[in-house]
N, C-alpha and C. Protein backbone atom coordinates (compact mmCIF):
# COMPACT_ATOMS: atom_id res chain seq x y z
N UNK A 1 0.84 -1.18 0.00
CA UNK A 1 0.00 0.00 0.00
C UNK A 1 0.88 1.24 0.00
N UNK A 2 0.55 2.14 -0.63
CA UNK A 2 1.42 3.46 -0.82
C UNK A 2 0.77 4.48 0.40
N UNK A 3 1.72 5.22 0.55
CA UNK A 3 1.15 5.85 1.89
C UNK A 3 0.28 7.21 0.81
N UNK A 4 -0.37 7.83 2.46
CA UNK A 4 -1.32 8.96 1.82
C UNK A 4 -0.60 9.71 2.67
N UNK A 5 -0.28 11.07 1.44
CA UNK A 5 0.20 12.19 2.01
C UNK A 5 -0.84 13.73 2.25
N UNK A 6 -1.00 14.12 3.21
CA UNK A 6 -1.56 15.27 4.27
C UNK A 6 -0.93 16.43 4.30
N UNK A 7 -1.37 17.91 4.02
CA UNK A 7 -0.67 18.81 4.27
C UNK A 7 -1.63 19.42 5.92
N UNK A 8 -1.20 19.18 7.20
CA UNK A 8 -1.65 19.48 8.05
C UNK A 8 -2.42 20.72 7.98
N UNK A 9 -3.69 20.14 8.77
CA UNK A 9 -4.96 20.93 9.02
C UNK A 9 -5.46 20.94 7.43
N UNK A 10 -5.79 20.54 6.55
CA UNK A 10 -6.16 20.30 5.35
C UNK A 10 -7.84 20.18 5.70
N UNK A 11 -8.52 19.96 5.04
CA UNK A 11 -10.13 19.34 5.22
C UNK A 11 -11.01 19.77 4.37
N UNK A 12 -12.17 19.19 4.42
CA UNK A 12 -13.25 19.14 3.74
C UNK A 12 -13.09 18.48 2.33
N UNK A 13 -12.01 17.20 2.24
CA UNK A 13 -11.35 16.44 1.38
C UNK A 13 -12.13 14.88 1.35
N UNK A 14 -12.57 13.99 0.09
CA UNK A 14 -12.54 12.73 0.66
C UNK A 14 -11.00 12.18 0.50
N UNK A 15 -11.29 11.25 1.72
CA UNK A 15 -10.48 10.08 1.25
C UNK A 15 -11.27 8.83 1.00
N UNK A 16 -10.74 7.97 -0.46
CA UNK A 16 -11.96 6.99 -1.03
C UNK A 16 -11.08 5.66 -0.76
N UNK A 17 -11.90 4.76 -0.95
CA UNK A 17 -11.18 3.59 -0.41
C UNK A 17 -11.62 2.19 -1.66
N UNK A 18 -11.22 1.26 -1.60
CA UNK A 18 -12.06 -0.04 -2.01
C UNK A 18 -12.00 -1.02 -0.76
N UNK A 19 -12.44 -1.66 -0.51
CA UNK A 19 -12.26 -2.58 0.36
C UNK A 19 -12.53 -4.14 -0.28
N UNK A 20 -11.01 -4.59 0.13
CA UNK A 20 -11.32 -5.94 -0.51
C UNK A 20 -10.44 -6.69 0.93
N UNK A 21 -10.53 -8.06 0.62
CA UNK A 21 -10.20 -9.17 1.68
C UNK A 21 -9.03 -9.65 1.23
N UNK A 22 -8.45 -10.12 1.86
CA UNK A 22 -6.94 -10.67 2.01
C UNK A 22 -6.57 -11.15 0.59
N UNK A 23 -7.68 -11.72 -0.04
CA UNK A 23 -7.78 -12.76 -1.45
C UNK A 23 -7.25 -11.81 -2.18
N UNK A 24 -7.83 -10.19 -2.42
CA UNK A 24 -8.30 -9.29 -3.39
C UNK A 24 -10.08 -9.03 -3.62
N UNK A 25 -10.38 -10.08 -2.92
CA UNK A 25 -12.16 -9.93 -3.48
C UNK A 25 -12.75 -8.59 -2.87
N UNK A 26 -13.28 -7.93 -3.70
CA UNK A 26 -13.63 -6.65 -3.36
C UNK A 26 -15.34 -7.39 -2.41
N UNK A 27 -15.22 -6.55 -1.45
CA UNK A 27 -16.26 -6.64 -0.36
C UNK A 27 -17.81 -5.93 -0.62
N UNK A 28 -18.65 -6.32 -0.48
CA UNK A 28 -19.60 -5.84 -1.00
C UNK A 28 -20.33 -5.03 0.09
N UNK A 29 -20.52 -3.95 0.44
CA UNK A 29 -21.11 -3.31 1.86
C UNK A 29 -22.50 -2.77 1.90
N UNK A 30 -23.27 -3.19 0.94
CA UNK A 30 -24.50 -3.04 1.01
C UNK A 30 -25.13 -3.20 2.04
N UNK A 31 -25.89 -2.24 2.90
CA UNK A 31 -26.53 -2.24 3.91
C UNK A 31 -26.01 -1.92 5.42
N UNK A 32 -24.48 -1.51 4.92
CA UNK A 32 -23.14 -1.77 6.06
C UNK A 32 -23.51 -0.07 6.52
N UNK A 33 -23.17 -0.22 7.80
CA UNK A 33 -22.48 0.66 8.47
C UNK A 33 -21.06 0.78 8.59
N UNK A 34 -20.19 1.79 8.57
CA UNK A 34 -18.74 2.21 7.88
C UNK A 34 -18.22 3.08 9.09
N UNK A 35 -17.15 2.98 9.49
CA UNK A 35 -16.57 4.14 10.66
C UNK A 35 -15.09 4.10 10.10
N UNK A 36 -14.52 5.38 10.26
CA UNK A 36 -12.70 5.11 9.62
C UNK A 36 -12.18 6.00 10.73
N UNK A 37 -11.01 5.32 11.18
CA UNK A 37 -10.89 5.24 12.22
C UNK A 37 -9.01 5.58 12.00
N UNK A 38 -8.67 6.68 13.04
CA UNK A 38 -7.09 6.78 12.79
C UNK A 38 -6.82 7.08 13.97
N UNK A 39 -5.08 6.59 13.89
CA UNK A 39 -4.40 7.33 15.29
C UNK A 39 -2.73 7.33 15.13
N UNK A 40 -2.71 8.80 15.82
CA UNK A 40 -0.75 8.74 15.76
C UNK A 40 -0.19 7.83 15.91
N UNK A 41 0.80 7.29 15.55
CA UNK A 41 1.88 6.67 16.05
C UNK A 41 2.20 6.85 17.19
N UNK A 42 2.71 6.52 18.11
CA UNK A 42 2.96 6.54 19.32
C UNK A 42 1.91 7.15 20.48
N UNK A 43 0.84 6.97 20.21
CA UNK A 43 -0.44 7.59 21.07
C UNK A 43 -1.45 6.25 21.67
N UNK A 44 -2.20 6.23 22.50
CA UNK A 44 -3.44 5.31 22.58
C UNK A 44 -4.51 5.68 22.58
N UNK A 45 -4.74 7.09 21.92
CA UNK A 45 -6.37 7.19 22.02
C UNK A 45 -6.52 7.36 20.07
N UNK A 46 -7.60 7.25 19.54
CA UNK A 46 -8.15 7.19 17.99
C UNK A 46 -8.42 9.20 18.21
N UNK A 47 -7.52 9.81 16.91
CA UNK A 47 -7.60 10.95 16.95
C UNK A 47 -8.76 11.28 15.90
N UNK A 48 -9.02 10.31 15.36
CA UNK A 48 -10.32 10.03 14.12
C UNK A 48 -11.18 9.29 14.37
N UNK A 49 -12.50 9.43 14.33
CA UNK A 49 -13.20 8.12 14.50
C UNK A 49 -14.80 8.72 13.62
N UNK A 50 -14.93 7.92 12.78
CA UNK A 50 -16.52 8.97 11.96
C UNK A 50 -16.47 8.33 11.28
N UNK A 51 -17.68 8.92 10.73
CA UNK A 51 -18.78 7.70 9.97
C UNK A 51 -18.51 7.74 8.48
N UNK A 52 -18.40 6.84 7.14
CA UNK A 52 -18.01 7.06 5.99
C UNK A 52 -19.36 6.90 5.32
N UNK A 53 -19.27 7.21 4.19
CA UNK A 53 -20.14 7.12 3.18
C UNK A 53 -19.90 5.68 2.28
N UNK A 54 -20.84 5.53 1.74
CA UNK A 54 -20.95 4.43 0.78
C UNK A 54 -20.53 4.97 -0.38
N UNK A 55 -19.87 4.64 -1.42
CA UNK A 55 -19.96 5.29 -3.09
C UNK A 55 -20.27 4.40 -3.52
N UNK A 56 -20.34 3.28 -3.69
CA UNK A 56 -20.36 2.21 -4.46
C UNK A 56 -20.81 1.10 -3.68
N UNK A 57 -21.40 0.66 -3.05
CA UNK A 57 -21.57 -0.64 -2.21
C UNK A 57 -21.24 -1.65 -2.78
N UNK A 58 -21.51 -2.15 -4.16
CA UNK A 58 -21.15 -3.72 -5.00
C UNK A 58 -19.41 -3.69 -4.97
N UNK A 59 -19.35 -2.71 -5.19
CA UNK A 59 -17.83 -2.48 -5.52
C UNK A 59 -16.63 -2.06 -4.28
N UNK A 60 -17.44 -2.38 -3.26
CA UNK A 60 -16.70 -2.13 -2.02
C UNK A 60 -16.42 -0.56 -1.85
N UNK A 61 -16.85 0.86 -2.37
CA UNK A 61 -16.42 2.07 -2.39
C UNK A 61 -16.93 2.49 -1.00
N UNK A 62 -15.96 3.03 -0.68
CA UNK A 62 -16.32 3.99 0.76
C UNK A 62 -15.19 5.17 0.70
N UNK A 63 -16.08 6.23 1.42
CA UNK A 63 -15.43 7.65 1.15
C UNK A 63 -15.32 8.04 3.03
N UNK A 64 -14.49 9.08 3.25
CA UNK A 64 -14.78 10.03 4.21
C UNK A 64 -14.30 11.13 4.37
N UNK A 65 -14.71 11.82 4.42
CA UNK A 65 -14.55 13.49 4.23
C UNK A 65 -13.56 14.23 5.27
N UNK A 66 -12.48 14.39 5.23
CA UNK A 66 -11.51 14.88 6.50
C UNK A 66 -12.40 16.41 7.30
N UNK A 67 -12.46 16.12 8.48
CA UNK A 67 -12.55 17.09 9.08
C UNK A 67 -11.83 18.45 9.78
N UNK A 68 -11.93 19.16 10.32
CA UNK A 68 -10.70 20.47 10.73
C UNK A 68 -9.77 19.87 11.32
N UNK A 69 -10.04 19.24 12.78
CA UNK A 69 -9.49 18.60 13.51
C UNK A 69 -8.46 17.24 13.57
N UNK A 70 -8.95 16.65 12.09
CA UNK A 70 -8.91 14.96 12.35
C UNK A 70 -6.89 15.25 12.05
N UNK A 71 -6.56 16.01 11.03
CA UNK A 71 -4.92 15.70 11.06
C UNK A 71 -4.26 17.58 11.15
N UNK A 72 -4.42 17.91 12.30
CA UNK A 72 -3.86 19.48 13.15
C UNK A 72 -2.49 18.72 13.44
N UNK A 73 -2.16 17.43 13.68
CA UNK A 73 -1.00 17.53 13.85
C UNK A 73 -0.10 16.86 13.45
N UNK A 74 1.11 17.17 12.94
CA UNK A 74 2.16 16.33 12.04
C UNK A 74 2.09 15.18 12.33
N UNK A 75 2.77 14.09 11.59
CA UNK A 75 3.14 12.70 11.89
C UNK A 75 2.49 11.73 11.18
N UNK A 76 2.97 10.56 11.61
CA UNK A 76 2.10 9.39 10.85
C UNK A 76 1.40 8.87 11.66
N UNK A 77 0.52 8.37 11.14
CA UNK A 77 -0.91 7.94 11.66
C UNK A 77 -1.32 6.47 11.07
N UNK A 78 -1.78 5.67 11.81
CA UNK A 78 -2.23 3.98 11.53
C UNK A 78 -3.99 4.33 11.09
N UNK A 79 -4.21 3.99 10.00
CA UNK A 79 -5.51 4.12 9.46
C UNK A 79 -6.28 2.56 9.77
N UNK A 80 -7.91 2.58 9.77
CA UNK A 80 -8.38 1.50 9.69
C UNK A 80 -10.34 1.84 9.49
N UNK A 81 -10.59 1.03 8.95
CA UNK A 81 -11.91 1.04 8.48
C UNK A 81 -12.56 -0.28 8.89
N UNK A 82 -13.62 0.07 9.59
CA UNK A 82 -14.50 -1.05 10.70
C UNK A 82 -15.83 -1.21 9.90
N UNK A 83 -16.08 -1.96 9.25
CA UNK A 83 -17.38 -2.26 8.47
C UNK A 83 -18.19 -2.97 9.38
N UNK A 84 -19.77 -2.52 9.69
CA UNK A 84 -20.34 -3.19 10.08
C UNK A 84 -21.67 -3.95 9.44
N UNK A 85 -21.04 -5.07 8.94
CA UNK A 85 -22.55 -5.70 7.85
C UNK A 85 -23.95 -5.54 8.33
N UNK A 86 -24.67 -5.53 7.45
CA UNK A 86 -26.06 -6.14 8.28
C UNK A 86 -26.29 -7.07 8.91
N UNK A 87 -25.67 -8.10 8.50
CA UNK A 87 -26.38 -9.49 10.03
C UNK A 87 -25.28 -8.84 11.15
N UNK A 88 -24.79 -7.56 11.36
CA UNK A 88 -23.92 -7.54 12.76
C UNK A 88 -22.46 -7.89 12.71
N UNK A 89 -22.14 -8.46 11.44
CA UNK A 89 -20.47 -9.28 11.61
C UNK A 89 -19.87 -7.56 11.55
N UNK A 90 -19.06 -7.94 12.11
CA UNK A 90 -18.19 -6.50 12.14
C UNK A 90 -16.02 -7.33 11.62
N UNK A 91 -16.06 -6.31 10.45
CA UNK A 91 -14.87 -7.05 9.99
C UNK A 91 -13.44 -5.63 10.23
N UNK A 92 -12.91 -5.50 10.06
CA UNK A 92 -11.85 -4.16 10.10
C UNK A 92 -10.73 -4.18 9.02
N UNK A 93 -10.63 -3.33 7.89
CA UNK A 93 -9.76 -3.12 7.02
C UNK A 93 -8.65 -2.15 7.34
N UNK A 94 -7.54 -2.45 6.82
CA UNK A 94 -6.37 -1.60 7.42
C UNK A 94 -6.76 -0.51 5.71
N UNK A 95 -5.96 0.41 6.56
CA UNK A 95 -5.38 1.54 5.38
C UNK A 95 -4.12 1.70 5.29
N UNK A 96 -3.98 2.19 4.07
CA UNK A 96 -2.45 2.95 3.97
C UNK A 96 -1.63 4.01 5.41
N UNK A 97 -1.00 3.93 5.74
CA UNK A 97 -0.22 4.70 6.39
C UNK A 97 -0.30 6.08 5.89
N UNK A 98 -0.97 7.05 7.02
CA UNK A 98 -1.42 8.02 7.01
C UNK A 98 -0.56 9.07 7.07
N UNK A 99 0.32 10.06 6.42
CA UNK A 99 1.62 10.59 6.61
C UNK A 99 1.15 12.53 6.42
N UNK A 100 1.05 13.07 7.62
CA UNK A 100 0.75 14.25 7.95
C UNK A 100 2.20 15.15 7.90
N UNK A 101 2.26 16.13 6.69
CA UNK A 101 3.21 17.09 6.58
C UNK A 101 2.99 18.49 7.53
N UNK A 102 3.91 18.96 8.14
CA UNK A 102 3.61 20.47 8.11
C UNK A 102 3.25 21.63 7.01
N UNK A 103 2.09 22.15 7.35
CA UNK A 103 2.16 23.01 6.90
C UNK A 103 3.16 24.27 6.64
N UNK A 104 3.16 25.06 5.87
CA UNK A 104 4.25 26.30 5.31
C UNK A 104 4.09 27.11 6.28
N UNK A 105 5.36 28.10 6.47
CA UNK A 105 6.48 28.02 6.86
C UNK A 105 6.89 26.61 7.89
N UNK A 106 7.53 25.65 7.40
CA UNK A 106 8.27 24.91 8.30
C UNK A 106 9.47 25.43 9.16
């Protein structure tokens, strides 16, 4: 996975996703509930946590829109996306490594 690069405090951006399973099989999320979920490196609390959109359900598409808050501060960040199907199975997809630049003047 190639990392995603951030120019700190950025927002009102998606970030889009596919979600597929270990195989490659793209996941189908029809009817799913979606949360994407991030956190610094070296931290224990989720500095992200919100709800995604569907784009595509057959095709596994899910979006989420960065907020003011979600990357204010440099660094890299562990991404992950928590699908929750309709019968309840709850599965969790990793993301790319989340890589937050400073903003100008450095």
């Amino acid at each position: 996975m190639t990392d995603i690069k951030i120019i700190q405090g950025n927002k009102l951006f998606d970030l889009v996703f596919t979600l597929q399973d270990d195989t490659g099989t793209v996941q189908d999320v029809a009817g799913a509930s979606i949360k994407f979920k991030a956190q610094k490196v070296g931290t224990k609390e989720l500095k992200v946590n919100g709800d995604m959109a569907i784009v595509d359900a057959a095709a596994g598409q899910c979006k989420y829109q960065v907020q003011a808050a979600d990357f204010d501060d440099p660094g890299k960040y562990y991404g992950e996306i928590e699908v929750t199907f309709s019968d309840g199975q709850i599965t969790s997809f990793p993301t790319p490594t989340i890589i937050v630049e400073a903003k100008l003047p450095k």
